[in-house]
Protein backbone atom coordinates (compact mmCIF):
# COMPACT_ATOMS: atom_id res chain seq x y z
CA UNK A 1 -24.44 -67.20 32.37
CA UNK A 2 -27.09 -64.76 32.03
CA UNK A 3 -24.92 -61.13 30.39
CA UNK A 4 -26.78 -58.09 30.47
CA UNK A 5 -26.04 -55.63 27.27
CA UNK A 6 -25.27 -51.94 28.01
CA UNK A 7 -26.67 -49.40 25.91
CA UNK A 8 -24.11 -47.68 23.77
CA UNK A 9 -25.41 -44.19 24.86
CA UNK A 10 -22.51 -42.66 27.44
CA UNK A 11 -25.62 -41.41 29.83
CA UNK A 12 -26.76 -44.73 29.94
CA UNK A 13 -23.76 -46.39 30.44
CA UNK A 14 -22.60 -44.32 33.56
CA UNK A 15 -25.51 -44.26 35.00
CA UNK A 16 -25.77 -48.16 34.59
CA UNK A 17 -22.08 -47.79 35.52
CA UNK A 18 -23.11 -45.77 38.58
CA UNK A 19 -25.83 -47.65 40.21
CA UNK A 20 -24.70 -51.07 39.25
CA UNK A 21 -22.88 -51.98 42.69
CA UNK A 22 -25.15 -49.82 44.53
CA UNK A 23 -27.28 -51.96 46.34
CA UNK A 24 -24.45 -54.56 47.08
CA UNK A 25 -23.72 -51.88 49.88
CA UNK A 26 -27.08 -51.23 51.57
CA UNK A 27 -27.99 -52.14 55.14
CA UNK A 28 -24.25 -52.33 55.98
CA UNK A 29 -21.75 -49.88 57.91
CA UNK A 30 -19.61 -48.63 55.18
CA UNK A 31 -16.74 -49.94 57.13
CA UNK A 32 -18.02 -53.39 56.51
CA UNK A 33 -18.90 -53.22 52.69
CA UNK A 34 -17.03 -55.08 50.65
CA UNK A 35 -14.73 -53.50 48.24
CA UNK A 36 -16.07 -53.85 44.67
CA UNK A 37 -13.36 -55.49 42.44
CA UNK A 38 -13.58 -54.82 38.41
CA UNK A 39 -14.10 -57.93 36.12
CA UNK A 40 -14.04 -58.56 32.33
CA UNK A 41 -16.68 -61.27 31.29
CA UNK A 42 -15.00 -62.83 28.06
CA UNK A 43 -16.81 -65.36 26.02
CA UNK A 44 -15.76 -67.75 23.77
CA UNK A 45 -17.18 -70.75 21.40
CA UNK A 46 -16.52 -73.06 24.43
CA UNK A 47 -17.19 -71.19 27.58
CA UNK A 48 -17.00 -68.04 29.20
CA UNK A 49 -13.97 -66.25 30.90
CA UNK A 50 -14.46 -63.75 33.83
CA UNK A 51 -11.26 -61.99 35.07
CA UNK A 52 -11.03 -60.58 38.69
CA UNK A 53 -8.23 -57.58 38.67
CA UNK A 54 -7.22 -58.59 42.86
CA UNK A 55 -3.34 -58.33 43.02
CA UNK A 56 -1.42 -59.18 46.30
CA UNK A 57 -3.16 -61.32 47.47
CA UNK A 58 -2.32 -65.12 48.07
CA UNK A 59 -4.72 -67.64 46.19
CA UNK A 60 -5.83 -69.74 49.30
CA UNK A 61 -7.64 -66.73 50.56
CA UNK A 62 -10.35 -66.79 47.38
CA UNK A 63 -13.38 -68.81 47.59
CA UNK A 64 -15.42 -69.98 44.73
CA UNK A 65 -18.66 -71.17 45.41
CA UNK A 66 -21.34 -72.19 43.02
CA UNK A 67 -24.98 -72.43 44.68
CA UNK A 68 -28.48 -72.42 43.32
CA UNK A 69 -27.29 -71.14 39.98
CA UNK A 70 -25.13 -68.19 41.63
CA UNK A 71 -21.45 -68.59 41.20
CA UNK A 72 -19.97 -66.21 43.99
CA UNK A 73 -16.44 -65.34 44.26
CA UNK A 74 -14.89 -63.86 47.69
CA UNK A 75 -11.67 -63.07 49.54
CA UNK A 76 -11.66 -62.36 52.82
CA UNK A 77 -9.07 -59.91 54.19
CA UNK A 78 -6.57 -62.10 57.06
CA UNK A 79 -5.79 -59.82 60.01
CA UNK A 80 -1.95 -59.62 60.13
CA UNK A 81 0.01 -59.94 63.67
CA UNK A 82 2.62 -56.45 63.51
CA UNK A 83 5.62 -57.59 64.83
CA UNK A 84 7.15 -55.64 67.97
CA UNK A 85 10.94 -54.91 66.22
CA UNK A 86 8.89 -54.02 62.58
CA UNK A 87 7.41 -50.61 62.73
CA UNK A 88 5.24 -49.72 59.81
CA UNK A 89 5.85 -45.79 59.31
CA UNK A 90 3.10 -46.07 55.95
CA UNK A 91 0.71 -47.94 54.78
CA UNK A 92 -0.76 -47.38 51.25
CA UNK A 93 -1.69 -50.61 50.30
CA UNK A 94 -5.04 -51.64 51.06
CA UNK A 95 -6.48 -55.68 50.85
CA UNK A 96 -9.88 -55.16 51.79
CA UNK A 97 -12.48 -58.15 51.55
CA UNK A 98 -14.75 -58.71 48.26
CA UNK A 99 -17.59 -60.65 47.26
CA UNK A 100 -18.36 -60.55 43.65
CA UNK A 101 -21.70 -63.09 42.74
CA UNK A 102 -22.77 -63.65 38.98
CA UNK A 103 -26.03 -65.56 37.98
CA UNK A 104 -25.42 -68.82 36.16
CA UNK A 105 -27.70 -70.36 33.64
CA UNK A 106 -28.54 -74.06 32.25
CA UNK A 107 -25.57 -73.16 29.48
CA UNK A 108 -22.93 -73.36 31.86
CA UNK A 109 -21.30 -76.74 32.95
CA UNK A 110 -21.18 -76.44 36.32
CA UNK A 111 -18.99 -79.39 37.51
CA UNK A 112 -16.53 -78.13 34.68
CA UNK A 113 -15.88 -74.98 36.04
CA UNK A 114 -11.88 -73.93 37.04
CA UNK A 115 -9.84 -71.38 38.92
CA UNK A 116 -6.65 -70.17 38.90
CA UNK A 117 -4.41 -66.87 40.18
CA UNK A 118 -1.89 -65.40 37.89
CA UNK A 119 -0.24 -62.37 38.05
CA UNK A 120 -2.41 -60.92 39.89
CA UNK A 121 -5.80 -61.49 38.22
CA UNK A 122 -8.37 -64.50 39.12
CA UNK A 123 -9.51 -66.32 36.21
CA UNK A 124 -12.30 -68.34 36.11
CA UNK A 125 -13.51 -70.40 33.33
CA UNK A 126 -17.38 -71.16 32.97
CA UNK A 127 -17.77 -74.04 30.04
CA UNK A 128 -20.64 -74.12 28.21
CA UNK A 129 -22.27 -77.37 28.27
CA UNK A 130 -22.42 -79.69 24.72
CA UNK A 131 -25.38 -79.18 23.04
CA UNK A 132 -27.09 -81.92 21.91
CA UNK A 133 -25.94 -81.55 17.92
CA UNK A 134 -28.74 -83.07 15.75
CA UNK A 135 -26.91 -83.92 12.53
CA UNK A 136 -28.82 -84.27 9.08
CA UNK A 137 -29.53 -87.53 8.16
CA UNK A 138 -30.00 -88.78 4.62
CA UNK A 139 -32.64 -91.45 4.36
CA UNK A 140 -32.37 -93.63 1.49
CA UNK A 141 -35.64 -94.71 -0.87
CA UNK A 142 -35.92 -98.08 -1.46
């Protein structure tokens, strides 16, 4: 998984902050653009751990794909039927559609990679793939 490291400097940072999903919105009507969802990238010895913040929302309506060493993550938003006897008077909740993609190196394991929705957060685990350990070897003298 290729991780990019912000600059500690608060300029930088918002205005890395600020133009990061920029583009992901370009040559679209801004009623079609995709909602950008916020993720924390997590790593560990073994692997790494990205966490999608999408609550209410039902876990057959993500799709992880992994493709040419782009692992893209998307829910698209189901049109609901309004019944005829249930009026909505509100509505303040909002499920709109989002495609989050992350670049994927030779590190990552590919085929080992897992999904699951909890409390409202996606997690997705990325392992890292076993290195190839060489160990010391003693060689005896004969």
């Amino acid at each position: 998984m290729t991780l990019v490291k912000h600059n500690t400097v608060p300029f930088n940072s918002l205005f890395d902050e600020l133009f990061n999903h920029f583009p992901a919105t370009w040559g679209r009507d801004a009623n079609q653009a995709y909602a950008v969802v916020p993720v924390n990238i997590h790593e560990t010895n073994e692997g790494y751990h990205l966490e999608l913040n999408a609550p209410g929302r039902n876990k057959e309506d993500f799709k992880v794909n992994i493709e040419n060493g782009l692992l893209t993550i998307s829910y698209e938003k189901k049109e609901s039927q309004e019944q005829k006897d249930y009026k909505t008077i509100r509505r303040e909740f909002s499920f709109r559609s989002f495609k989050r993609s992350f670049t994927i190196d030779e590190k990552i394991n590919a085929d080992g990679i897992q999904a699951r929705y909890e409390n409202g957060v996606l997690k997705v685990y990325l392992p890292k793939k076993e290195e190839i350990k060489v160990s010391p070897k003693e060689i005896s003298i004969l």
